[in-house]
C-alpha atoms as a PDB file:
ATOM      1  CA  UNK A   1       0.000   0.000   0.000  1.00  0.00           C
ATOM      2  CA  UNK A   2       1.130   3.285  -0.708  1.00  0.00           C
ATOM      3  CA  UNK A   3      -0.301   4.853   0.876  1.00  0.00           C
ATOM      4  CA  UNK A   4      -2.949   7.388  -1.146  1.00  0.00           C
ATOM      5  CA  UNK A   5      -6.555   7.247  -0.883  1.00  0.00           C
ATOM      6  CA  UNK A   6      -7.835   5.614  -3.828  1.00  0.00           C
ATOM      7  CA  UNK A   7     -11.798   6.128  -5.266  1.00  0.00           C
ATOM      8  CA  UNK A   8     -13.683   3.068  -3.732  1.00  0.00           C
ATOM      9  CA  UNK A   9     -16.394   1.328  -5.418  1.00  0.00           C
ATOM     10  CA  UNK A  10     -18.933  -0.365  -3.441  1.00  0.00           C
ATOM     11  CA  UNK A  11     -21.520  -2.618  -4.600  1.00  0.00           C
ATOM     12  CA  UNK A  12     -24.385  -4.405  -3.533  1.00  0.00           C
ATOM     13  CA  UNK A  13     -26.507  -6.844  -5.409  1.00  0.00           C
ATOM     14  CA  UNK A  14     -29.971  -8.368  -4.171  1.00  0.00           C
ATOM     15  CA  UNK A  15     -31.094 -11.694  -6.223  1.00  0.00           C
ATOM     16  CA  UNK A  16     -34.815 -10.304  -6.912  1.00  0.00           C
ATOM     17  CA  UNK A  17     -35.598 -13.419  -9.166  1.00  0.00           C
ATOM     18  CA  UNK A  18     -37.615 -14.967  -6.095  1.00  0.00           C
ATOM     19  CA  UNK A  19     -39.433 -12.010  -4.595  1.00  0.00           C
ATOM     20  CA  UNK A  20     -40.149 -11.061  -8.381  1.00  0.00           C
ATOM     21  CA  UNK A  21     -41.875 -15.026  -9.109  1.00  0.00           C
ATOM     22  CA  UNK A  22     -43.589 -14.741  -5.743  1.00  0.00           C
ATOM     23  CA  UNK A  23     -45.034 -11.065  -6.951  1.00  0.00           C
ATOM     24  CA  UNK A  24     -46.288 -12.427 -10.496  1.00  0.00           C
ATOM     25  CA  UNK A  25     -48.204 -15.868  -8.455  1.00  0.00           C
ATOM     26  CA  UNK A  26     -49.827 -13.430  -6.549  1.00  0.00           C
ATOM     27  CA  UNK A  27     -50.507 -11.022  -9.189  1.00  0.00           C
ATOM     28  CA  UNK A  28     -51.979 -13.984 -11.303  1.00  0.00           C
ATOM     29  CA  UNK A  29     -53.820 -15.241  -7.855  1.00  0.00           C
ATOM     30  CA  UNK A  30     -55.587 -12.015  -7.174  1.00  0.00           C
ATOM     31  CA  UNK A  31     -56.551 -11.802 -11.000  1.00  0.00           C
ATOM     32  CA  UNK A  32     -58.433 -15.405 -11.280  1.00  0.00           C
ATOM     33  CA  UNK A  33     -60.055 -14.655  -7.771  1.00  0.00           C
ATOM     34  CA  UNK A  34     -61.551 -11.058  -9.585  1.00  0.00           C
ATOM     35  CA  UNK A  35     -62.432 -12.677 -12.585  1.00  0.00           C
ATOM     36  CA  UNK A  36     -64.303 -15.513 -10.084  1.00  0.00           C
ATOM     37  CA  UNK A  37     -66.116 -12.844  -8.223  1.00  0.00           C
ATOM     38  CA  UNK A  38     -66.578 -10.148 -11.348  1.00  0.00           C
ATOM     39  CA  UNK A  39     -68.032 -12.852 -13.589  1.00  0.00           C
ATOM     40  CA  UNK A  40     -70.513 -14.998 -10.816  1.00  0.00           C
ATOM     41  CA  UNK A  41     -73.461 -15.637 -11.437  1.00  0.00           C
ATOM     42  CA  UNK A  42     -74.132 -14.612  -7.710  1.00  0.00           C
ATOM     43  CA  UNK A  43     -74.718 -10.964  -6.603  1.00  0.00           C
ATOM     44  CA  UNK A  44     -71.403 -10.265  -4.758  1.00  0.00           C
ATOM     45  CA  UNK A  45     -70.840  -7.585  -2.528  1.00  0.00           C
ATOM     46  CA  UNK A  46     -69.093  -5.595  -0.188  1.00  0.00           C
ATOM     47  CA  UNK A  47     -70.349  -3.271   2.362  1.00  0.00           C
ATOM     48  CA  UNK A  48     -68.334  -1.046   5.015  1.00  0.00           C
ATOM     49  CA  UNK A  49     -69.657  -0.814   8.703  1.00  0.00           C
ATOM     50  CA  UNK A  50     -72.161   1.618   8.250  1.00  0.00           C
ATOM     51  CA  UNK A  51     -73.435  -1.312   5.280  1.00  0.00           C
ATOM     52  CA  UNK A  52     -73.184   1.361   2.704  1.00  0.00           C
ATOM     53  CA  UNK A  53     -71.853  -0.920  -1.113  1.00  0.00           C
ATOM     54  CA  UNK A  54     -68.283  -0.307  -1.706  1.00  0.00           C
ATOM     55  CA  UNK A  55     -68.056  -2.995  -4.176  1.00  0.00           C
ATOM     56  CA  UNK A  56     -70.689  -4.893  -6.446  1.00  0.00           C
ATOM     57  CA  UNK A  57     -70.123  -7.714  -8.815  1.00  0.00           C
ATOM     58  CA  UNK A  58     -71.985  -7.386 -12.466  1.00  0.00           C
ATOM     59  CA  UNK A  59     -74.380 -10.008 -11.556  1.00  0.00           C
ATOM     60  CA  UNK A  60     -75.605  -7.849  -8.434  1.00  0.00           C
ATOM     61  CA  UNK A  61     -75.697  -4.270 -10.501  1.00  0.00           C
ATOM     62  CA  UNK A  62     -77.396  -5.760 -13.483  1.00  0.00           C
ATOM     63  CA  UNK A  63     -79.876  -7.760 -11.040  1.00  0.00           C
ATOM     64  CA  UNK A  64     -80.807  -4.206  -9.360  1.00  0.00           C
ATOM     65  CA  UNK A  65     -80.507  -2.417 -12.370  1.00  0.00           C
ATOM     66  CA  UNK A  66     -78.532   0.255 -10.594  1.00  0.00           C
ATOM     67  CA  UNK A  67     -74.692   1.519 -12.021  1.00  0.00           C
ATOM     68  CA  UNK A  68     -71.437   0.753  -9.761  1.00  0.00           C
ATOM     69  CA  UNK A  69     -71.526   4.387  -9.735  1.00  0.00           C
ATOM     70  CA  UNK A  70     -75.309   4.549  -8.302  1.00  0.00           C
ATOM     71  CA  UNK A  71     -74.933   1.970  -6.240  1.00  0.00           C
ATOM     72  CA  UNK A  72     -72.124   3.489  -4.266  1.00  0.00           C
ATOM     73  CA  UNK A  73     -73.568   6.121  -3.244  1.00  0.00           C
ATOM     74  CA  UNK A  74     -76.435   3.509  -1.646  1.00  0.00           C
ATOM     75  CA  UNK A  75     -76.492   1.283   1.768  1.00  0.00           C
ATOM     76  CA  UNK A  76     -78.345  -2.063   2.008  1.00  0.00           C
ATOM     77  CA  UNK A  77     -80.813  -0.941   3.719  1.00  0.00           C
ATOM     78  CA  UNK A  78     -81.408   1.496   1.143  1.00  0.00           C
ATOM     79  CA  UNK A  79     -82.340  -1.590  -1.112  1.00  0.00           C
ATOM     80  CA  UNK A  80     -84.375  -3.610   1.174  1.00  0.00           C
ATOM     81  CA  UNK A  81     -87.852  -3.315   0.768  1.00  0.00           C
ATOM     82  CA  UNK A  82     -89.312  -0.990   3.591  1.00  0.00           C
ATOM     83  CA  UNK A  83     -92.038  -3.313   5.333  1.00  0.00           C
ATOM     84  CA  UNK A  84     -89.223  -6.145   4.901  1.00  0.00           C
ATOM     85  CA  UNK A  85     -87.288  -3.972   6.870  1.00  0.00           C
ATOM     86  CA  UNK A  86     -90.307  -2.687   9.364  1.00  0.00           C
ATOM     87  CA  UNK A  87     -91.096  -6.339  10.065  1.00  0.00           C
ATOM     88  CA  UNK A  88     -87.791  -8.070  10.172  1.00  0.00           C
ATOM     89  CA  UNK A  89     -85.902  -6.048  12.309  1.00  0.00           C
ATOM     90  CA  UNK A  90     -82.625  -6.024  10.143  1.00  0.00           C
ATOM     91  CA  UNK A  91     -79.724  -4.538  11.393  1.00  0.00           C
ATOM     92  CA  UNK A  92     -76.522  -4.807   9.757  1.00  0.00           C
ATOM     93  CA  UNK A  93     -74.768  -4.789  13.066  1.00  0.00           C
ATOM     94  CA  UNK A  94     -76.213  -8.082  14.511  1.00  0.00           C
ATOM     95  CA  UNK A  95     -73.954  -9.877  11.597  1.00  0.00           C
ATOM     96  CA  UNK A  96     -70.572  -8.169  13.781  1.00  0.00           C
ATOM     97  CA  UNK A  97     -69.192 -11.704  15.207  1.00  0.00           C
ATOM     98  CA  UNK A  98     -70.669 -14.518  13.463  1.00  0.00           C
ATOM     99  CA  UNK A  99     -72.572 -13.019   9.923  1.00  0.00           C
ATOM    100  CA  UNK A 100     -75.446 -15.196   8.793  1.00  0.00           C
ATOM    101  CA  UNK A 101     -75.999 -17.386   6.310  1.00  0.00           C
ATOM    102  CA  UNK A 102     -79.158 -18.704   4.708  1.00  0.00           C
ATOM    103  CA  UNK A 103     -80.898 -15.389   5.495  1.00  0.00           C
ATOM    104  CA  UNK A 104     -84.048 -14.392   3.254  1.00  0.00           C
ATOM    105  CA  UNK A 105     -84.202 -10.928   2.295  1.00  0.00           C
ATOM    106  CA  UNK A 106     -86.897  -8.744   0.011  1.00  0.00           C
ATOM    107  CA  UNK A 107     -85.188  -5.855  -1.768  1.00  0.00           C
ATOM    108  CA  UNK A 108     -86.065  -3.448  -4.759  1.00  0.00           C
ATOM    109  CA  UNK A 109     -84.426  -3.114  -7.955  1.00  0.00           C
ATOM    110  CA  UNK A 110     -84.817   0.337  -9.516  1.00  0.00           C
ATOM    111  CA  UNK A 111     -87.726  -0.798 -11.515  1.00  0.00           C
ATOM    112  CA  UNK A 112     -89.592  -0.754  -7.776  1.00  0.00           C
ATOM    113  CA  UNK A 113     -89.764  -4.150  -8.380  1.00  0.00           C
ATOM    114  CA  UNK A 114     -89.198  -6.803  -5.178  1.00  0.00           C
ATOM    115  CA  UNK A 115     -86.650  -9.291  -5.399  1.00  0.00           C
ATOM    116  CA  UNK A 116     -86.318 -12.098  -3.170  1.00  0.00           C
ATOM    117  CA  UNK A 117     -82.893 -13.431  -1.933  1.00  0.00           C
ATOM    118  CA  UNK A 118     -81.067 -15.762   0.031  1.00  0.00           C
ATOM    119  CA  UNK A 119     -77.859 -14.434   2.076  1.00  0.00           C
ATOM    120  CA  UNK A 120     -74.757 -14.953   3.391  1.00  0.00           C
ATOM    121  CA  UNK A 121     -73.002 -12.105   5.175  1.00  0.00           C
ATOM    122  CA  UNK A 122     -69.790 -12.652   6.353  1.00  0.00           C
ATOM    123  CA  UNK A 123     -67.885  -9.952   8.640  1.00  0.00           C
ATOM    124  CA  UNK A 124     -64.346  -9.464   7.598  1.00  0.00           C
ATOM    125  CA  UNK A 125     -61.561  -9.286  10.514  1.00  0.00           C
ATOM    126  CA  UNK A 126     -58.467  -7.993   9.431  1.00  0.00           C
ATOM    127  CA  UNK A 127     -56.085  -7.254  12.676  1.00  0.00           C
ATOM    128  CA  UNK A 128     -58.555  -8.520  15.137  1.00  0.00           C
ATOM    129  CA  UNK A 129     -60.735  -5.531  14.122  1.00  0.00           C
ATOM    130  CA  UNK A 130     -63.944  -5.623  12.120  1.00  0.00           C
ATOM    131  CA  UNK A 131     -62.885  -3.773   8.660  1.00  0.00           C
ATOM    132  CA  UNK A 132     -66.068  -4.589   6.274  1.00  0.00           C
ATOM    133  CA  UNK A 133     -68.968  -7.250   5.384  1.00  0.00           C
ATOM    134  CA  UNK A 134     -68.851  -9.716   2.205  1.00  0.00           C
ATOM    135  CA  UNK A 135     -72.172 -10.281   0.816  1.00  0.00           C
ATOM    136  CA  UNK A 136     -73.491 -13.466  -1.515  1.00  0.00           C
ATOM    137  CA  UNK A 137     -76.941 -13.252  -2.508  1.00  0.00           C
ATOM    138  CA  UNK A 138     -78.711 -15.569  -4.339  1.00  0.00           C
ATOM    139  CA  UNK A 139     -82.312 -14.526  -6.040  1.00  0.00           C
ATOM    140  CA  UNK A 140     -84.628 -16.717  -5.380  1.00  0.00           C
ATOM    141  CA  UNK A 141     -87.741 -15.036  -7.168  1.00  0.00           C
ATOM    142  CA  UNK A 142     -88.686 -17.683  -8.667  1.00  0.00           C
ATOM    143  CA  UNK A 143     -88.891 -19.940  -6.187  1.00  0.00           C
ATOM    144  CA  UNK A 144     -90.694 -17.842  -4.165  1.00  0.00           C
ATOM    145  CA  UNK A 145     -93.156 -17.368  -7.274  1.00  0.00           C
ATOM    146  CA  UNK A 146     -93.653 -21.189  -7.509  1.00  0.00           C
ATOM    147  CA  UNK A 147     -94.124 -21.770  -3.256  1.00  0.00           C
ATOM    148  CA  UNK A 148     -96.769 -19.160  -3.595  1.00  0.00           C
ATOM    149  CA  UNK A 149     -98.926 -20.620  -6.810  1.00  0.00           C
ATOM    150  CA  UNK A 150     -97.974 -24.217  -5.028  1.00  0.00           C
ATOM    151  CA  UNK A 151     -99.963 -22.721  -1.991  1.00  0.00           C
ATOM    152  CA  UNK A 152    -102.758 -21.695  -4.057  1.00  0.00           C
ATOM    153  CA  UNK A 153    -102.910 -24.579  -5.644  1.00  0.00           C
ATOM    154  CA  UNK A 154    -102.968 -26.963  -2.431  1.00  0.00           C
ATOM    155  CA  UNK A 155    -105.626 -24.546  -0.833  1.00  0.00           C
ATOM    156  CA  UNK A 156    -107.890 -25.340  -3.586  1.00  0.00           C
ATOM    157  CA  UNK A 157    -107.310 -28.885  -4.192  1.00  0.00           C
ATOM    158  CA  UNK A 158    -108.089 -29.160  -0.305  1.00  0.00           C
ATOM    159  CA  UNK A 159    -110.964 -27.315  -0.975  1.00  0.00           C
ATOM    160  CA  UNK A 160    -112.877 -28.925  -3.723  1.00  0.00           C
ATOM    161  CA  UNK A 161    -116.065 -31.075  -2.435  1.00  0.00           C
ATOM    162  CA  UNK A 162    -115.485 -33.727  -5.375  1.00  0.00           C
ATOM    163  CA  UNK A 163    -113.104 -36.060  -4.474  1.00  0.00           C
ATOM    164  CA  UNK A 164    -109.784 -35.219  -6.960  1.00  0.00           C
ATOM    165  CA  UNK A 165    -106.549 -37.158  -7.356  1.00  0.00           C
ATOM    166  CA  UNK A 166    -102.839 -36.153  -8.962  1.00  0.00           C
ATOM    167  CA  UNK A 167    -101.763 -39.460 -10.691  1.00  0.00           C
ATOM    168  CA  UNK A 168     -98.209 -39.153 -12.356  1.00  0.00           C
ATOM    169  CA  UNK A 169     -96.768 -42.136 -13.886  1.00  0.00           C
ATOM    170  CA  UNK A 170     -99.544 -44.600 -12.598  1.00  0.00           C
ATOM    171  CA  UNK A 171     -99.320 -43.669  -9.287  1.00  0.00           C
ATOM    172  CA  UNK A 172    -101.753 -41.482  -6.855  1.00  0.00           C
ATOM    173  CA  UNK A 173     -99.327 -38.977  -5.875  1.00  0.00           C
ATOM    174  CA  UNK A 174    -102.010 -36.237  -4.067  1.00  0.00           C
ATOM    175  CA  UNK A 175    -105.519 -36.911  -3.183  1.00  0.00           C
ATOM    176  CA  UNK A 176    -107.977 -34.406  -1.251  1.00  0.00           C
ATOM    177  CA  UNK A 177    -109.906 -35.062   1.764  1.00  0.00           C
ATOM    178  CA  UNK A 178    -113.213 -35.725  -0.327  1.00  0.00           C
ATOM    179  CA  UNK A 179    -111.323 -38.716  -2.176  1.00  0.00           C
ATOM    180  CA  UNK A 180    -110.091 -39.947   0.448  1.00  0.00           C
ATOM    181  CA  UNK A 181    -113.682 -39.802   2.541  1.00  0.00           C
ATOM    182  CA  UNK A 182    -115.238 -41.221  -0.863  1.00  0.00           C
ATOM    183  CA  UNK A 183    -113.006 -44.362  -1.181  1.00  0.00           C
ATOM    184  CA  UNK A 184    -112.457 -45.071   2.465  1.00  0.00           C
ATOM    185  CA  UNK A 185    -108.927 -44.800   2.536  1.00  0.00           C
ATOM    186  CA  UNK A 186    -107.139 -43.593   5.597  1.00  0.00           C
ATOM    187  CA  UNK A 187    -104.328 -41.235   6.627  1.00  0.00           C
ATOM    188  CA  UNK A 188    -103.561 -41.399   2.804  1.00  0.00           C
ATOM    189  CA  UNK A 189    -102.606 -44.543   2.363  1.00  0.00           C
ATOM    190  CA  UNK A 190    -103.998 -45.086  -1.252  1.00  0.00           C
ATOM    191  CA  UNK A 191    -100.800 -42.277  -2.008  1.00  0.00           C
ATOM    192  CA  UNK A 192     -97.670 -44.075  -4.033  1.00  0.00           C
ATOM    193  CA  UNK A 193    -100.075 -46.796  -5.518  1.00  0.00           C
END
């Protein structure tokens, strides 16, 4: 050594090949889960604590007929159907600990129109502190439609003074009171033959 003080060069190199891989998986993670959830069938969303909709899937705006952009400026309460609300009792903040599932609500879609649904609210913990509420709804209209003319229909048959039967396939599957008073059967045990 001589001596002199020379220019010094320092340098550092990080190996970013693994971080980098472990970036793109997660990249191409959280883009198959959004394309999941965008694309369901399902109305999918997600409400802060106060329940107003921060995010909504395609299937729930086209189902309401509102626009992500009307939509967020809208709670869930805001779409339930007033007497739903009146009679049930809901309250977004009973779902806190445990959410719900299987719960049947009536909303309105712009149109006024009621739309019946089954739920599942989930509360979302993120350092042991309640952050927001994931919604799944699934309409169930329909159904509803059909267990109401099914209703009507039973109150009639049960009605009817003539004796009537529902045969399918050559067997009684339904008879009505008057059948079964007519042909002496009992606790309907002429059904299934």
């Amino acid at each position: 050594m001589s001596g002199k003080v020379s220019d010094i060069i320092v340098i550092l190199c990080t190996n970013i090949t693994e971080r980098a891989s472990v970036e793109q998986r997660l990249k191409s993670s959280e883009e198959k889960f959004r394309n999941i959830v965008t694309n369901s069938p399902e109305l999918i969303c997600t409400l802060d604590l106060n329940g107003k909709i921060i995010y909504a899937n395609t299937a729930f705006t086209k189902s309401f007929n509102y626009s992500e952009i009307e939509l967020s400026n809208k709670t869930i309460q805001d779409l339930l159907a007033p007497d739903f609300v009146l009679s049930s009792g809901f309250n977004l903040k009973s779902f806190e600990k445990f959410g719900i599932e299987g719960l049947e609500l009536v909303a309105v879609k712009s149109s006024g129109n009621k739309i019946y649904l089954k739920t599942t609210i989930s509360p979302v913990i993120i350092n042991n502190r309640l952050s927001y509420f994931n919604a799944v709804l699934t309409d169930i209209t329909i159904k509803k439609s059909f267990q109401k003319d099914l209703a009507v229909f039973k109150s009639m048959f049960s009605a009817f003074l003539d004796g009537v039967v529902v045969e399918c396939d050559g067997r009684i599957i339904m008879m009505n009171d008057a059948f079964v008073k007519v042909f002496g059967y009992k606790h309907r045990q002429g059904i299934n033959r």
